[in-house]
Protein backbone atom coordinates (compact mmCIF):
# COMPACT_ATOMS: atom_id res chain seq x y z
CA UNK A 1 0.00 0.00 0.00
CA UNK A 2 2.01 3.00 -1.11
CA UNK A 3 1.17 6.40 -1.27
CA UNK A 4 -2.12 6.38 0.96
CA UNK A 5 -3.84 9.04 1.50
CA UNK A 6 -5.53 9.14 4.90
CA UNK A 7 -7.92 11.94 6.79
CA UNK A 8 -6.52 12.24 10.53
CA UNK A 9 -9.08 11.94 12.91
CA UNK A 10 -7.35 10.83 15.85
CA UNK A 11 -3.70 11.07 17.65
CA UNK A 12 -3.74 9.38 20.51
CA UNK A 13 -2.38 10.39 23.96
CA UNK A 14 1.99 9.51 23.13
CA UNK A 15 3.23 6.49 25.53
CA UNK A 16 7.05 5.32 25.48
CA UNK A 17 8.35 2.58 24.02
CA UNK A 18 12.06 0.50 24.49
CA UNK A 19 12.43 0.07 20.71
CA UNK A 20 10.70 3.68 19.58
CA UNK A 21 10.93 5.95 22.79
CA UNK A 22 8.18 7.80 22.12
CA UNK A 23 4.40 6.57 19.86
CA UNK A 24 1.54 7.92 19.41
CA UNK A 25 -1.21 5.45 17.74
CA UNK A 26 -2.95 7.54 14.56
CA UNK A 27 -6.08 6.76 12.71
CA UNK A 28 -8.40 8.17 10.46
CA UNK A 29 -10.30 7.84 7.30
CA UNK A 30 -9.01 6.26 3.90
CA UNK A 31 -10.44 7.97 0.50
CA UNK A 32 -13.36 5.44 0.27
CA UNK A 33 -14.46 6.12 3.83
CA UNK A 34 -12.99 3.26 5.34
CA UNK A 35 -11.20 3.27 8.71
CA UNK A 36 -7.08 3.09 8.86
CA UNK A 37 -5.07 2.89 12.14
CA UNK A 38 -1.47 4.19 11.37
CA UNK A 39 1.00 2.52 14.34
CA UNK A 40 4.03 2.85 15.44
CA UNK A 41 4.60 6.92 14.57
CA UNK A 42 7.24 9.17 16.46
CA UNK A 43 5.44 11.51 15.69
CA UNK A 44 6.94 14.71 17.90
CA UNK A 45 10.18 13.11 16.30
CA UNK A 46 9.17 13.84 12.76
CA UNK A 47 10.37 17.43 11.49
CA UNK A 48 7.81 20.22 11.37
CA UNK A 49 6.53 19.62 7.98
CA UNK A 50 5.59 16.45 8.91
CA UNK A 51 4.12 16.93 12.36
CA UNK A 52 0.86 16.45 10.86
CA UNK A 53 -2.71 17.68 12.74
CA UNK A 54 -6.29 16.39 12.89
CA UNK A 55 -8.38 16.81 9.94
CA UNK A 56 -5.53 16.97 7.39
CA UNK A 57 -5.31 14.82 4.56
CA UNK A 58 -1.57 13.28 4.63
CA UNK A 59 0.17 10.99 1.96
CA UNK A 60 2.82 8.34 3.78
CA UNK A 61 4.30 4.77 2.32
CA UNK A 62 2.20 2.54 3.98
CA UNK A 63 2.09 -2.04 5.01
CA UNK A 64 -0.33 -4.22 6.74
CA UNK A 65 1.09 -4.63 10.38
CA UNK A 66 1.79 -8.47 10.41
CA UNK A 67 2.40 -8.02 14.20
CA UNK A 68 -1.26 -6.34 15.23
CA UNK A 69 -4.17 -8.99 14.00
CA UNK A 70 -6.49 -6.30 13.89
CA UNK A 71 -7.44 -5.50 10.32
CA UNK A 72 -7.55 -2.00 10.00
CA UNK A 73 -3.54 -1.98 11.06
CA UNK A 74 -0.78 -0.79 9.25
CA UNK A 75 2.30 0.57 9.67
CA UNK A 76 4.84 3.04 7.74
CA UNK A 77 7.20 0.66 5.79
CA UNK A 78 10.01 2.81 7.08
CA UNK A 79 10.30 4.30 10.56
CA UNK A 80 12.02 6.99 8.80
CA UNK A 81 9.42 7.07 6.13
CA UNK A 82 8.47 10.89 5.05
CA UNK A 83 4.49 11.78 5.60
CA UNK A 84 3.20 14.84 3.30
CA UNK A 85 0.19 16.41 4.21
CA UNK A 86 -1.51 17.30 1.26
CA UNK A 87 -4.99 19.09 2.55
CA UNK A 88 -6.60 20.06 5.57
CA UNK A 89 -10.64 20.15 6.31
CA UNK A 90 -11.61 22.98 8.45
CA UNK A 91 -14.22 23.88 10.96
CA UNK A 92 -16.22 26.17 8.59
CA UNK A 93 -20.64 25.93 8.09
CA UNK A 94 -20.79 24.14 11.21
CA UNK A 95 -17.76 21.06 10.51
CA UNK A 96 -19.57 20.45 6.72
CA UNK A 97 -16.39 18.98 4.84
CA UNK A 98 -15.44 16.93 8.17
CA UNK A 99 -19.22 15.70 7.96
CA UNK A 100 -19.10 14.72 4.57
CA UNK A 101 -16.52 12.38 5.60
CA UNK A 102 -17.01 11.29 9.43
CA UNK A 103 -20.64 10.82 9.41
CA UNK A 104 -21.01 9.06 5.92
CA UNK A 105 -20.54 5.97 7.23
CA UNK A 106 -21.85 3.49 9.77
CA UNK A 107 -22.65 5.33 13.18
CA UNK A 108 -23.01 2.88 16.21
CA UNK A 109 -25.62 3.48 19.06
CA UNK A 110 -25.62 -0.04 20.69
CA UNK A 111 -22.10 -0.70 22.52
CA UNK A 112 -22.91 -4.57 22.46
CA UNK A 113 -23.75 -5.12 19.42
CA UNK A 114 -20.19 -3.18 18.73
CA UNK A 115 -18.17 -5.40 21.05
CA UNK A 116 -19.82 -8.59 19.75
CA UNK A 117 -18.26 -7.17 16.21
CA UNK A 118 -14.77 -6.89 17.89
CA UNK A 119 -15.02 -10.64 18.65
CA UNK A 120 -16.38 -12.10 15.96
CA UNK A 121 -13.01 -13.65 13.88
CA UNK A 122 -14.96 -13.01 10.79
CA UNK A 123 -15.42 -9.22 10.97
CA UNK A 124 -12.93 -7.69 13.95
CA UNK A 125 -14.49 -4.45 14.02
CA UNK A 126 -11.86 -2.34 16.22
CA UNK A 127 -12.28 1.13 15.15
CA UNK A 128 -15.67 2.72 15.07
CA UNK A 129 -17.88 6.10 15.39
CA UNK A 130 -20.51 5.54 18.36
CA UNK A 131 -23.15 8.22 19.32
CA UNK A 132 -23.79 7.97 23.11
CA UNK A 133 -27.63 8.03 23.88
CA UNK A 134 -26.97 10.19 26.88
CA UNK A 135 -23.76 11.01 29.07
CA UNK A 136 -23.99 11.04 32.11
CA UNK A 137 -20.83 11.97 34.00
CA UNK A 138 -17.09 12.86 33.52
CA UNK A 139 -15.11 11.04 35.51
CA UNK A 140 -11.15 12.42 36.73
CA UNK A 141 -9.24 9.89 38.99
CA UNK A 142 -5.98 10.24 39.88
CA UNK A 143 -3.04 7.55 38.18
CA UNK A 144 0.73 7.04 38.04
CA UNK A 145 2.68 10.40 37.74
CA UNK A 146 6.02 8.82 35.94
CA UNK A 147 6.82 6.82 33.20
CA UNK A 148 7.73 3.37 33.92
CA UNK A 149 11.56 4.02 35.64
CA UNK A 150 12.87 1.08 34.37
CA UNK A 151 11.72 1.79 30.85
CA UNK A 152 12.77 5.55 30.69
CA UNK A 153 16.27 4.48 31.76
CA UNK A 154 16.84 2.14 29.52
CA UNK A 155 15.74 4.59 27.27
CA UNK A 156 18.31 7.00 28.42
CA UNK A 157 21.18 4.33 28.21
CA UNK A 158 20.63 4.04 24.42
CA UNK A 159 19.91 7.51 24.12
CA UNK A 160 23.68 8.19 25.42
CA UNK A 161 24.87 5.29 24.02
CA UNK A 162 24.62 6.83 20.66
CA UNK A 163 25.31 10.60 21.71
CA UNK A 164 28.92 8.82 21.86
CA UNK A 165 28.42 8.57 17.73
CA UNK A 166 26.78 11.92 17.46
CA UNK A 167 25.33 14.48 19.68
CA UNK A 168 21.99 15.99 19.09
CA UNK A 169 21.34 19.90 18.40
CA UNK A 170 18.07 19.64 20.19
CA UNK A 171 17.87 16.05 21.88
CA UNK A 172 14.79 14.72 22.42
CA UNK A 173 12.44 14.67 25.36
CA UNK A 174 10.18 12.21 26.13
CA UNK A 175 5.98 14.00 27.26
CA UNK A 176 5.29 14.08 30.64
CA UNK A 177 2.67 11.78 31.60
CA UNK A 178 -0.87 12.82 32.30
CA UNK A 179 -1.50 12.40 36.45
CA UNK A 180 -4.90 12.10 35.56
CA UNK A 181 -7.43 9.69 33.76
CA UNK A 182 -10.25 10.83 32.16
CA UNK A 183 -13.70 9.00 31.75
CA UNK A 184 -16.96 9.53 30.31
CA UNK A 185 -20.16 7.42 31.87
CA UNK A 186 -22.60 7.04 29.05
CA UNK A 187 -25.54 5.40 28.17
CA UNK A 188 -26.09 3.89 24.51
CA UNK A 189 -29.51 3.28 22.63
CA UNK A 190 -30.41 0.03 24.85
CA UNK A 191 -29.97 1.65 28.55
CA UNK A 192 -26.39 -0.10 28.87
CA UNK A 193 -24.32 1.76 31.29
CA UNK A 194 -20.89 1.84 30.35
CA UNK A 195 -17.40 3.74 31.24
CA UNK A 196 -14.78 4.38 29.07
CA UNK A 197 -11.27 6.49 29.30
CA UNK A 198 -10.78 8.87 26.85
CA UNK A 199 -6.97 8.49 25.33
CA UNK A 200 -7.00 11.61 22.81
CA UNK A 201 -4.18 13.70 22.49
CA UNK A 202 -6.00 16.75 22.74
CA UNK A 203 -7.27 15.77 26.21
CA UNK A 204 -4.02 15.91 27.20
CA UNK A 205 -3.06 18.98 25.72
CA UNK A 206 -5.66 21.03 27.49
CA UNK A 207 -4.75 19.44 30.98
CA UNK A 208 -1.66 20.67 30.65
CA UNK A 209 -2.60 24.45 28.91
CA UNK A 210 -4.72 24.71 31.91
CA UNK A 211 -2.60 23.52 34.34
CA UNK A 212 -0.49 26.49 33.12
CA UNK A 213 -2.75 28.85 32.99
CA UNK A 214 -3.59 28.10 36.70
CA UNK A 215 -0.02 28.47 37.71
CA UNK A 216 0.26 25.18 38.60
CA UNK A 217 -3.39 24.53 40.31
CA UNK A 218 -4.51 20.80 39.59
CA UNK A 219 -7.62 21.22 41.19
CA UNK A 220 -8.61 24.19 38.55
CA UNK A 221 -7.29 22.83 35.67
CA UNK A 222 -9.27 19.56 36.39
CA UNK A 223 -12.52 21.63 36.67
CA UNK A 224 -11.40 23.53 33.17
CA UNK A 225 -10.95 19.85 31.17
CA UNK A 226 -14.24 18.80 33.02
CA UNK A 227 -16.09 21.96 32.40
CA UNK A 228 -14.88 21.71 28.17
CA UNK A 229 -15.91 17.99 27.64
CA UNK A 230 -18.84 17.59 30.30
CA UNK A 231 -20.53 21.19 30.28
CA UNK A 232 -19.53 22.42 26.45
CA UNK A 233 -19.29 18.96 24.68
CA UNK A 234 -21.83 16.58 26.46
CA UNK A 235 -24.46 19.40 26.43
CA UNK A 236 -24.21 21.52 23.84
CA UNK A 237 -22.47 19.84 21.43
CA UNK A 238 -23.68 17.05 19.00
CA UNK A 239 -20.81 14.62 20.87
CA UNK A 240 -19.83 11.56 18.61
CA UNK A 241 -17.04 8.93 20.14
CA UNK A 242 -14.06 7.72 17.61
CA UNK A 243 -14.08 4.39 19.51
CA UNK A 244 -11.18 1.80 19.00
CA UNK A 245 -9.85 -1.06 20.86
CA UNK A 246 -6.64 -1.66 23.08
CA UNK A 247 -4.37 -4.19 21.13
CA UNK A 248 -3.75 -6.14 24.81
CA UNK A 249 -7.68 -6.09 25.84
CA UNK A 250 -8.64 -6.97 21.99
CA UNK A 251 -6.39 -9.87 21.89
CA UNK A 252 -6.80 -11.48 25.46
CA UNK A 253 -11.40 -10.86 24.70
CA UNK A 254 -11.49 -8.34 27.60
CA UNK A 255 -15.72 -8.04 28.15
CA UNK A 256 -15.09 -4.50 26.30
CA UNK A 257 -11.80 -3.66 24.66
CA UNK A 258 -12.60 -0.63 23.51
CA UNK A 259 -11.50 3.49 24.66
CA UNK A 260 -12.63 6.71 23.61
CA UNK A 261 -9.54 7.82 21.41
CA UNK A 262 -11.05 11.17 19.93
CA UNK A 263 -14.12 13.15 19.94
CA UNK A 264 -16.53 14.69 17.25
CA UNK A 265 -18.19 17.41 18.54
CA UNK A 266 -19.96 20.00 16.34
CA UNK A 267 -23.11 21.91 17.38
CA UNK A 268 -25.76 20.56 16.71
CA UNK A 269 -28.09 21.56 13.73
CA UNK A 270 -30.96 23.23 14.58
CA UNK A 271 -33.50 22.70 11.54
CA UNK A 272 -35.55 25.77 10.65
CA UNK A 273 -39.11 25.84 11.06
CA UNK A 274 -41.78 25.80 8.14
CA UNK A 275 -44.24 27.54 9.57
């Protein structure tokens, strides 16, 4: 598959890796409408050109991920492979253009009926867009502050290993880790209660903007993220979840594999009366 052209619709939240320090999973929408997941990507290792955003159209070298049985996988065929981004789709008439695209295919309401598509052999559904029937809290919890130690120092071993070979002009940094999880508590079309962690870069992104903007104040910027996806997105927004499963919860049949890895959240139309 080379050459494909892909519509970004979600960059995930990066983690660290021993073999690639630093991944962020990618996904989005192929040219016939069909979903795409794009992993592993360096992405805040790629040069500026290439440091691609939501909602642009990008062109990158592209092969089915033999390691990741899930088949909307695929990988760059080089970890050095260059990405070109070709076209962006804006926010303009209300999200039209991102519309025409997002909402033109299948839109789930029942979660089961989803997850029994995850584990059916024969179809292996695993990235999806679900409309929630009605949210009904946004959860924040508290999680691990650091990286994994032993992970980052390995890291940092190779890292100087090779700044014996050459040294960096700007050596890279690996993202703090969020101190936070973030949850939505939903309900979908059949009355099934469900919770799912939201793993979106952008979630991340505005922790930490607010954090700054509170000098520092957890508490504050926790009621800021809440106050965006709970009070602006859940209730005034017409709030679509780009769904897609965990590769570890997928493979071992976890009840529900799936995370919240992006949100689509335009207003919502309001039709014009005839009369």
């Amino acid at each position: 598959m080379a050459l494909t052209k892909v519509l970004i619709t979600v960059k995930t939240y990066p983690t660290i890796s021993t073999k690639y320090e630093e991944l962020v999973c990618t996904a989005g929408f192929l040219e016939n409408g069909s979903w795409i997941r794009i992993y592993p990507i360096s992405f805040r290792k790629k040069s500026y050109e290439e440091q691609y955003k939501k909602y642009d159209w990008i062109e990158l070298d592209l092969v089915k991920n033999e390691g990741d049985f899930r088949p909307e996988s695929y990988r760059p065929r080089s970890h050095e492979g260059e990405i070109k981004i070709t076209g962006h789709l804006d926010t303009k008439n209300n999200w039209v253009e991102r519309k025409k695209v997002v909402l033109s295919g299948k839109i789930y309401t029942d979660l089961a009926a989803l997850i029994n598509e995850a584990k059916d052999k024969k179809i292996c559904t695993s990235l999806a867009i679900f409309k929630p029937y009605k949210i009904l809290d946004f959860t924040v919890e508290a999680t691990d502050r650091e990286w994994d130690k032993a992970r980052l120092a390995k890291l940092e071993a190779e890292r100087q290993q090779g700044n014996l070979f050459k040294q960096p002009e700007n050596p890279f940094e690996v993202v703090k880790k969020l101190p936070y999880k973030f949850s939505y508590v939903f309900e979908d079309v059949q009355g099934k209660r469900s919770k799912l962690m939201i793993e979106d870069w952008e979630i991340g992104a505005l922790y930490w903007n607010c954090l700054a903007a509170h000098k520092g104040n957890e508490k504050m910027a926790v009621v800021d993220v809440k106050r965006k996806y709970f009070d602006d997105f859940a209730k005034t927004k017409d709030l679509h979840f780009y769904l897609g499963t965990l590769y570890e919860s997928h493979a071992k049949n976890y009840p529900n594999p799936f995370a919240i890895i992006g949100t689509f959240h335009p207003k919502i139309d309001i039709q014009p009366s005839l009369f």
